[in-house]
N, C-alpha and C. Protein backbone atom coordinates (compact mmCIF):
# COMPACT_ATOMS: atom_id res chain seq x y z
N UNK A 1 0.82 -1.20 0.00
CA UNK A 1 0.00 0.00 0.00
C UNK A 1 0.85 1.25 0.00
N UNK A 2 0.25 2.47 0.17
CA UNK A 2 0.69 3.50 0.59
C UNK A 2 1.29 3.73 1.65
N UNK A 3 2.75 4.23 1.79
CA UNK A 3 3.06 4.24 2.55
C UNK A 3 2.40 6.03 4.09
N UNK A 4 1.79 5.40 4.82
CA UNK A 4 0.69 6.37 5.61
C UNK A 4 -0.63 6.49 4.94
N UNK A 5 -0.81 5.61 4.50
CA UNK A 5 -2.15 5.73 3.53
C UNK A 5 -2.93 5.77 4.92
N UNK A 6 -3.24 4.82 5.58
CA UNK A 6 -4.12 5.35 7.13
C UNK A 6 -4.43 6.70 7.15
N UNK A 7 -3.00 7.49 6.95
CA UNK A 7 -3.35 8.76 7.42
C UNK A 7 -4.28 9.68 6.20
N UNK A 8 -4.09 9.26 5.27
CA UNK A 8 -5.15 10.11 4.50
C UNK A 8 -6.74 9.94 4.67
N UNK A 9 -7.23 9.12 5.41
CA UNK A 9 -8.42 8.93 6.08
C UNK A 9 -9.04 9.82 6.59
N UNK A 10 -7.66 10.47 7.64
CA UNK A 10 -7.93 11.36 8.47
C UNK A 10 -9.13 12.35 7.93
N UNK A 11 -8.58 12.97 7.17
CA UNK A 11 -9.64 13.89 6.60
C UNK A 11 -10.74 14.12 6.12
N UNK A 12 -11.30 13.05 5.83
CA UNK A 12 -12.29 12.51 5.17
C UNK A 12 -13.43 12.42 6.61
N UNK A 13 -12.58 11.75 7.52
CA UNK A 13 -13.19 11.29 9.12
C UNK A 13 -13.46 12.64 9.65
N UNK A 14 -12.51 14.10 9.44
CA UNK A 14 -12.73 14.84 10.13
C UNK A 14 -14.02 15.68 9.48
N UNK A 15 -13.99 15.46 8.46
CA UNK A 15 -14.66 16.40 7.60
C UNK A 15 -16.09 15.95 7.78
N UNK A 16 -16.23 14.65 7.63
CA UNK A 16 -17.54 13.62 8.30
C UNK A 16 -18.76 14.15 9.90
N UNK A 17 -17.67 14.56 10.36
CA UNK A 17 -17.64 15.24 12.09
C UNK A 17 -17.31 16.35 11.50
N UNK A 18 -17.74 17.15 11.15
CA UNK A 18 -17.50 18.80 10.93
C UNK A 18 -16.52 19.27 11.40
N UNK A 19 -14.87 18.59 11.66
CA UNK A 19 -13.71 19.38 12.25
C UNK A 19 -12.93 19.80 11.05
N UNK A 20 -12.37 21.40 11.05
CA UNK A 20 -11.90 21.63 10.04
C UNK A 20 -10.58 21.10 9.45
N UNK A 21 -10.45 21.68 7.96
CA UNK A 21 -9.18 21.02 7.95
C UNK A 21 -8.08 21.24 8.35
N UNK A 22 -7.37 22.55 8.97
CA UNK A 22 -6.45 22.53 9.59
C UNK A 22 -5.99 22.20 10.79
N UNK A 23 -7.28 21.65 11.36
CA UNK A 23 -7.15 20.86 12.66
C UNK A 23 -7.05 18.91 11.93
N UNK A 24 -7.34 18.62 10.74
CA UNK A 24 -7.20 17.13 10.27
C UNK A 24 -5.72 17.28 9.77
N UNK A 25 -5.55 18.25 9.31
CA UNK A 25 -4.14 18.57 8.58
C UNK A 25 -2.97 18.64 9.81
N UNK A 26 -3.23 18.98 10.99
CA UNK A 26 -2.83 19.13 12.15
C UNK A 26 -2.27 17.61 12.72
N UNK A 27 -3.27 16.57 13.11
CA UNK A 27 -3.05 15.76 13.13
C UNK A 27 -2.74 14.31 12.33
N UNK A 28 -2.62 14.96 10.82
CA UNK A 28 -1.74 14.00 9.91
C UNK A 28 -0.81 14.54 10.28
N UNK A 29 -0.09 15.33 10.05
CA UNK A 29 1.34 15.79 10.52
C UNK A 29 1.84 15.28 12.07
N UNK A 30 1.28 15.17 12.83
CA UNK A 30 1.36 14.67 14.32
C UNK A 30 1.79 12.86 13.59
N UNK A 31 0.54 12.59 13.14
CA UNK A 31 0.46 11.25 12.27
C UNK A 31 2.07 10.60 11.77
N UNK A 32 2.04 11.95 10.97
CA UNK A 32 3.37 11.07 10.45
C UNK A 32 4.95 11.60 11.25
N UNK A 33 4.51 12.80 12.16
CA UNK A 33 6.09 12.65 12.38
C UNK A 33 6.07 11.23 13.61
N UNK A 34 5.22 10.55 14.26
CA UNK A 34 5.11 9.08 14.82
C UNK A 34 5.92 7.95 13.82
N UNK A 35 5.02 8.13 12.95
CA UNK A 35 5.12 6.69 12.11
C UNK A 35 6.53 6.81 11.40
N UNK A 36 7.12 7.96 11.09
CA UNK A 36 8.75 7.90 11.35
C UNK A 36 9.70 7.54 12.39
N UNK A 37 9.15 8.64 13.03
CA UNK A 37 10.27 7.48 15.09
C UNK A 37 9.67 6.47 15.06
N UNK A 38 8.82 5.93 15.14
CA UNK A 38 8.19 4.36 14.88
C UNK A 38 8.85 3.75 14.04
N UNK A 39 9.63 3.88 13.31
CA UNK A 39 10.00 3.47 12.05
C UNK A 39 11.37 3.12 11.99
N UNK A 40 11.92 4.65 12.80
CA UNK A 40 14.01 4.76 13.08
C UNK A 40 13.66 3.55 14.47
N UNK A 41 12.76 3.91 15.16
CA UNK A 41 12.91 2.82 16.39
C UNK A 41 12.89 1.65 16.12
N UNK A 42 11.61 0.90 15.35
CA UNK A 42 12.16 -0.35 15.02
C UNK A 42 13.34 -0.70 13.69
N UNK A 43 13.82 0.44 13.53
CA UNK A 43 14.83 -0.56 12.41
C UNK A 43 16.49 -0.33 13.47
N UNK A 44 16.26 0.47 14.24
CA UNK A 44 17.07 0.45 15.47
C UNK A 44 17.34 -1.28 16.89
N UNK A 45 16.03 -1.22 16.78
CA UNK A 45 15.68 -2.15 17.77
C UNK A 45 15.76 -3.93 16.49
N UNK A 46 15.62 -3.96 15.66
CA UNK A 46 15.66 -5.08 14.60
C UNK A 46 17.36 -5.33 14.43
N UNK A 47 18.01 -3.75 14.05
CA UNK A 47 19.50 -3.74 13.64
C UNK A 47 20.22 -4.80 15.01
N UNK A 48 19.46 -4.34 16.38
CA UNK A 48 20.12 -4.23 17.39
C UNK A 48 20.12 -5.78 17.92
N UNK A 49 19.03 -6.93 17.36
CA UNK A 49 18.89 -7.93 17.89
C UNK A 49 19.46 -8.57 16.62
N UNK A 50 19.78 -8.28 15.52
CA UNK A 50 20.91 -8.69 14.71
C UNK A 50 21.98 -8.70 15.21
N UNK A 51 22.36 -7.94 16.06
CA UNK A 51 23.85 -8.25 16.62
C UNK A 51 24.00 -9.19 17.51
N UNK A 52 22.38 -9.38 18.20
CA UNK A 52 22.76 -9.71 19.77
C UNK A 52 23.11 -11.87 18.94
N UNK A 53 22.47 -12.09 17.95
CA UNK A 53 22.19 -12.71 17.54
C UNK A 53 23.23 -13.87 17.05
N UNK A 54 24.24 -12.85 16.22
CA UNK A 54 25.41 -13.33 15.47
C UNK A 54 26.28 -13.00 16.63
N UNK A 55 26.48 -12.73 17.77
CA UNK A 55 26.94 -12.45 18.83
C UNK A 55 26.92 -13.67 19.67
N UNK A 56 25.81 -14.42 19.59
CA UNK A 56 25.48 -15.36 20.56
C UNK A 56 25.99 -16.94 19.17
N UNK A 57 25.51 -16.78 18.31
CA UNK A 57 26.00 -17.79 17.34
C UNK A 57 27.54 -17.94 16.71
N UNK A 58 28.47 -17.19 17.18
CA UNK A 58 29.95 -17.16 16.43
C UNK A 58 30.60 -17.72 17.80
N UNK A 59 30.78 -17.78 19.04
CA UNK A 59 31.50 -18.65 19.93
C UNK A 59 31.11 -20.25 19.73
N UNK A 60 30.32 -20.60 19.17
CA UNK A 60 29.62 -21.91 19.28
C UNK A 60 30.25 -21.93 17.58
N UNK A 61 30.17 -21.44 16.71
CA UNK A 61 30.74 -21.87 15.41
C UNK A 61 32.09 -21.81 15.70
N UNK A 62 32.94 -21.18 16.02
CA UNK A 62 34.37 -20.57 16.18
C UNK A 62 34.59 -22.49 16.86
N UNK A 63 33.86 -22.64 17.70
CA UNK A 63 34.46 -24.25 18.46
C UNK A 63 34.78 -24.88 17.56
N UNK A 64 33.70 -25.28 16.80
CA UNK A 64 33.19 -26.06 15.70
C UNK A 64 34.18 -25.63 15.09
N UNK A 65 34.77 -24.19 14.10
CA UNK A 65 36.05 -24.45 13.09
C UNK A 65 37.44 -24.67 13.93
N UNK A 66 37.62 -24.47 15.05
CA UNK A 66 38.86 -24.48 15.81
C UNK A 66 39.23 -26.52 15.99
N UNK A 67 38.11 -26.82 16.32
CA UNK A 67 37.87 -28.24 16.31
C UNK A 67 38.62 -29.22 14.78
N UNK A 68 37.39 -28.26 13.79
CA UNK A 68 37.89 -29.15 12.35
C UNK A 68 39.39 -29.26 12.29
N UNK A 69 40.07 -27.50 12.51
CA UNK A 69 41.32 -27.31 12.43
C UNK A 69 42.41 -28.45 13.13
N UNK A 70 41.86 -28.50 14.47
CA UNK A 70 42.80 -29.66 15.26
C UNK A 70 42.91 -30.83 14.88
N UNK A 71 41.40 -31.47 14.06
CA UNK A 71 41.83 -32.57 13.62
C UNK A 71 42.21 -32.82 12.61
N UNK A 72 42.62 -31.72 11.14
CA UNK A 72 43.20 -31.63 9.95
C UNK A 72 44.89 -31.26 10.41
């Protein structure tokens, strides 16, 4: 889809309920500066359990090639 397509709703919803548009226009902008920090946060928090990840899996491989090595 669109990326914030949700938020173009907004207006349509406000306009429905008689709130004007610079109060719908108000809160798309609220709208999307969220769904950006929402956005740096999880690709922050995703980057961050990528590390924890290959962090926890390379002492347990490292055995495993140190091993092959000893017996070649």
């Amino acid at each position: 889809g669109v990326a914030g397509g949700s938020l173009l709703l907004i207006p349509m919803a406000c306009n429905l309920f008689g709130i004007s548009t610079d109060v719908a226009m108000q809160v798309v902008a609220i709208g999307f500066i969220i769904s950006v920090v929402q956005d740096s946060a999880e690709t922050a928090l995703n980057s961050s359990t990528d590390v924890l990840f290959t962090a926890a899996a390379c002492p347990p491989a490292d055995a495993v090639l140190e091993s092959d090595a000893a017996r070649a």
